[in-house]
N, C-alpha and C. Protein backbone atom coordinates (compact mmCIF):
# COMPACT_ATOMS: atom_id res chain seq x y z
N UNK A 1 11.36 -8.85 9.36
CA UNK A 1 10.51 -9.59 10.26
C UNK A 1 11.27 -10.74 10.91
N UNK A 2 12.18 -11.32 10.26
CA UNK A 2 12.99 -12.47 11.13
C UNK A 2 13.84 -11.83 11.82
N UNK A 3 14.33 -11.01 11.72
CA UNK A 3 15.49 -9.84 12.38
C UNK A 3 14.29 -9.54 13.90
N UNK A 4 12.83 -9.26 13.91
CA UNK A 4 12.48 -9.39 14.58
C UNK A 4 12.77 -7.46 15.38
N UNK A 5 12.42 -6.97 13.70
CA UNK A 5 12.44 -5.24 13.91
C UNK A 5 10.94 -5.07 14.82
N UNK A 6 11.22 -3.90 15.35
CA UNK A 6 10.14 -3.65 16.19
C UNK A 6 8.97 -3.05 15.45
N UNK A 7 9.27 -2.14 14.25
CA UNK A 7 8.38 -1.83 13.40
C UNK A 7 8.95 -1.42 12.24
N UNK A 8 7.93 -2.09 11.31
CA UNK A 8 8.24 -2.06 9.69
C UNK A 8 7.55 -0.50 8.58
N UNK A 9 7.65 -0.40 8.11
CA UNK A 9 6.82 0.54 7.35
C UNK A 9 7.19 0.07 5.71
N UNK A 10 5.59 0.11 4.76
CA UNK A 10 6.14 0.14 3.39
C UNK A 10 5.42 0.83 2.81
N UNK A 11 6.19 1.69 1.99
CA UNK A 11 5.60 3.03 0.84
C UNK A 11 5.26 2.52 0.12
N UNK A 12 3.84 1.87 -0.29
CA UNK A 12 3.74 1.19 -1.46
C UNK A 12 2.00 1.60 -1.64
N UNK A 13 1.89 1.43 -3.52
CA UNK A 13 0.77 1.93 -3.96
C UNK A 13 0.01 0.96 -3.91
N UNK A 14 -0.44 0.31 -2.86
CA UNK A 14 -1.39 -0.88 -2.88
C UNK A 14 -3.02 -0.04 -3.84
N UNK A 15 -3.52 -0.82 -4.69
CA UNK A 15 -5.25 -0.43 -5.20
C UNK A 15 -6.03 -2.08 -4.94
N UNK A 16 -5.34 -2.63 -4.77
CA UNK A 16 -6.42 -4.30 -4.75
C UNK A 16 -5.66 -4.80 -3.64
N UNK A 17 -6.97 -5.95 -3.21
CA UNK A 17 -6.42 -6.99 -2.55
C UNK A 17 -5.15 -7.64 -2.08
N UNK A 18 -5.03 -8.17 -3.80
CA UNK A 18 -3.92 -9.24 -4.13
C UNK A 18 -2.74 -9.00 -3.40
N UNK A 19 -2.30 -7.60 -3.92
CA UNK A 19 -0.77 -6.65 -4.03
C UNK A 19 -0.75 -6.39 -2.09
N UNK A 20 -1.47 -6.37 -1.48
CA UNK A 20 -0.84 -6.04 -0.19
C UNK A 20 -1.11 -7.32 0.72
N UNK A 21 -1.69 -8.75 0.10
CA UNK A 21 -2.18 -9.51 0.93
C UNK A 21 -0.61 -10.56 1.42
N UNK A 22 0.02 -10.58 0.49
CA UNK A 22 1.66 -11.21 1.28
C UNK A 22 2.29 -10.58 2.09
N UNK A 23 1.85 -8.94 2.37
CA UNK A 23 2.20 -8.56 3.40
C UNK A 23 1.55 -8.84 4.82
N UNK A 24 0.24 -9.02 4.89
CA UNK A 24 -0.96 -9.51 5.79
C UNK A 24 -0.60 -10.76 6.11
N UNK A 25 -0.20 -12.29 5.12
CA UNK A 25 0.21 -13.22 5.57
C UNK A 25 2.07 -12.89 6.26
N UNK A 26 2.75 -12.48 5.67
CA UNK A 26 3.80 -12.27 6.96
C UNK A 26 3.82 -11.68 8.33
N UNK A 27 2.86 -10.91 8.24
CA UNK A 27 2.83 -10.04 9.46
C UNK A 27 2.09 -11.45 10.61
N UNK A 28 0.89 -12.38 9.87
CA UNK A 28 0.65 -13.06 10.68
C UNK A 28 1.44 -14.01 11.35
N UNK A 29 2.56 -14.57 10.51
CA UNK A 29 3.59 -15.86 10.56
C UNK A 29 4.35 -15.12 11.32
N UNK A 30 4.81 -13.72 11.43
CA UNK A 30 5.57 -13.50 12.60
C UNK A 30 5.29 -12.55 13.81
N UNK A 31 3.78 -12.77 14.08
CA UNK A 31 3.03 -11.96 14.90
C UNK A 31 3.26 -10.40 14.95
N UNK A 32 2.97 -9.93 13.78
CA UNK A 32 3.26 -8.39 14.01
C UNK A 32 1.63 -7.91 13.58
N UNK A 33 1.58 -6.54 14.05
CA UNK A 33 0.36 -6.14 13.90
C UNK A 33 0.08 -5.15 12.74
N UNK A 34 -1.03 -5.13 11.83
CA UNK A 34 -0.78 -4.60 10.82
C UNK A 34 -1.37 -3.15 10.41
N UNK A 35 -0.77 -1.80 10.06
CA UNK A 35 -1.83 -0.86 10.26
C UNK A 35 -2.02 -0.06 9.03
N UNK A 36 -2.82 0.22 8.28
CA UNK A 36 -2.50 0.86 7.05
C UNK A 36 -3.01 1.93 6.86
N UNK A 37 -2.58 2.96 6.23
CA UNK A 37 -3.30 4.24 6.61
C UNK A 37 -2.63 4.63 4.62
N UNK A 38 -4.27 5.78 4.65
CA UNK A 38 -4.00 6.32 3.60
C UNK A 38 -3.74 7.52 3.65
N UNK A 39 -2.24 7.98 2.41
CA UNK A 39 -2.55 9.27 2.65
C UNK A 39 -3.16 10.08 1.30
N UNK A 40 -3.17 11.12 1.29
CA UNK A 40 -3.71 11.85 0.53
C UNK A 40 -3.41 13.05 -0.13
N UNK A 41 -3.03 12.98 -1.03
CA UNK A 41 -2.59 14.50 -1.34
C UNK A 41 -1.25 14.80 -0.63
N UNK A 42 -0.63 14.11 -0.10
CA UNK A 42 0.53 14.11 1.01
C UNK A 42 1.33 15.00 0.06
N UNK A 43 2.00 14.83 -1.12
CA UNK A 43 3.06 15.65 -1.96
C UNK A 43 2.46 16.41 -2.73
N UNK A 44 1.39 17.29 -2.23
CA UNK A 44 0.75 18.34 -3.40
C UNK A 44 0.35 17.90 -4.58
N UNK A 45 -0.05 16.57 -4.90
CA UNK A 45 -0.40 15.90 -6.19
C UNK A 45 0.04 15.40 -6.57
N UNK A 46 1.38 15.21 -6.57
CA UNK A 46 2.76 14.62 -6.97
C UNK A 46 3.03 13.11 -6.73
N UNK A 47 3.58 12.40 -7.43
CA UNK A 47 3.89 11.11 -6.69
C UNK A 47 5.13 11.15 -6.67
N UNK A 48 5.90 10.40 -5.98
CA UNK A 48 7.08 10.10 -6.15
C UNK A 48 8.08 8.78 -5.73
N UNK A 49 6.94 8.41 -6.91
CA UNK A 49 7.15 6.56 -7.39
C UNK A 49 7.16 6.53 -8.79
N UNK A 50 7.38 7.62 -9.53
CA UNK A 50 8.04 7.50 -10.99
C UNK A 50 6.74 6.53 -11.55
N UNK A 51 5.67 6.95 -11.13
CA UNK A 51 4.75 6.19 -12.00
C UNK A 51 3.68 7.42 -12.89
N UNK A 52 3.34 6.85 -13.75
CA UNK A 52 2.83 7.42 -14.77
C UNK A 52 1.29 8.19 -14.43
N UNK A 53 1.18 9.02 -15.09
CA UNK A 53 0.02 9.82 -14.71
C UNK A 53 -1.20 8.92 -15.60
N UNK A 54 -1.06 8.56 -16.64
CA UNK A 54 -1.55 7.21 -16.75
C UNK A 54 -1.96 6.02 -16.22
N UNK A 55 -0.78 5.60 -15.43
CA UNK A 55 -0.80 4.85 -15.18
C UNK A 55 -1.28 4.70 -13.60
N UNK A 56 -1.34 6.47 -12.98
CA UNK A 56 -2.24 6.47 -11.85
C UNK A 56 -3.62 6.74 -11.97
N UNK A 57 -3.89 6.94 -12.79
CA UNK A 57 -5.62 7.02 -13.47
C UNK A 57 -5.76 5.95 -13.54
N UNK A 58 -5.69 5.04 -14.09
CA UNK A 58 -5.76 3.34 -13.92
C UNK A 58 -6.14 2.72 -12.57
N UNK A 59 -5.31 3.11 -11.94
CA UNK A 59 -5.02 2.81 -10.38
C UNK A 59 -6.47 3.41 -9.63
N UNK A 60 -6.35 4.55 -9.86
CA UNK A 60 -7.68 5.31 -9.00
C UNK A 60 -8.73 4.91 -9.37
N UNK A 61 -8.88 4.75 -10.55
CA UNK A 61 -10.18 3.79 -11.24
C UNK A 61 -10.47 1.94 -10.43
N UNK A 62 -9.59 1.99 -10.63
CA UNK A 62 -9.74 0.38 -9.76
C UNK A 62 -9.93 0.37 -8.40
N UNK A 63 -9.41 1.18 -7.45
CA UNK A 63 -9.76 1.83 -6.54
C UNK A 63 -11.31 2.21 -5.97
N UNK A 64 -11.02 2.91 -6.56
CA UNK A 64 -12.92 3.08 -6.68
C UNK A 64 -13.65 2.33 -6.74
N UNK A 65 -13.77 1.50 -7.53
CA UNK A 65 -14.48 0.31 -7.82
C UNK A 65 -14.31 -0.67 -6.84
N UNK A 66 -13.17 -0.76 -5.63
CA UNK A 66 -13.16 -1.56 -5.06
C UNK A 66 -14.12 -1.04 -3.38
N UNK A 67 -14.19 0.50 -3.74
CA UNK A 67 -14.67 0.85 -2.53
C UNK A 67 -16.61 0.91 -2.75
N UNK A 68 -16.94 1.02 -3.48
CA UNK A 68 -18.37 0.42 -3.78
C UNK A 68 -19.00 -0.39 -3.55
C-alpha cells in the first residue's frame, strides 16, 4: 500500500470481525477500495492453509454464528 500497488489481494481465512478489520483500516489510510468475496468449495473440500480439519470446524462454527 505505500508502494502504492494498484491492487492487493489476501488469501486469508478471515471467520470474525477482529482478524480482517486492520485490513479495512489500511485500505482506508491509503484510499484503496475494499472487496471481499467468498469462495466456496473452490479446492474440492480441501484447504490449502495446512490448517486442521479441526481446527476448520471451529472456524465454520463461529462463522455461522456470526451470520445469524
Amino acid at each position: 500500500m505505500q508502494m502504492a500497488t494498484d491492487k492487493i489481494m489476501v488469501n486469508n481465512t478471515f471467520t470474525l470481525d477482529w482478524e480482517i478489520e486492520p485490513y479495512f483500516k489500511l485500505a482506508t489510510v491509503y484510499s484503496y477500495k475494499v472487496f471481499v468475496m467468498t469462495v466456496e468449495n473452490y479446492h474440492g473440500g480441501k484447504n490449502n492453509h495446512g490448517i486442521s480439519d479441526a481446527q476448520i470446524q471451529k472456524m465454520a462454527e463461529k462463522y455461522k454464528v456470526r451470520l445469524y
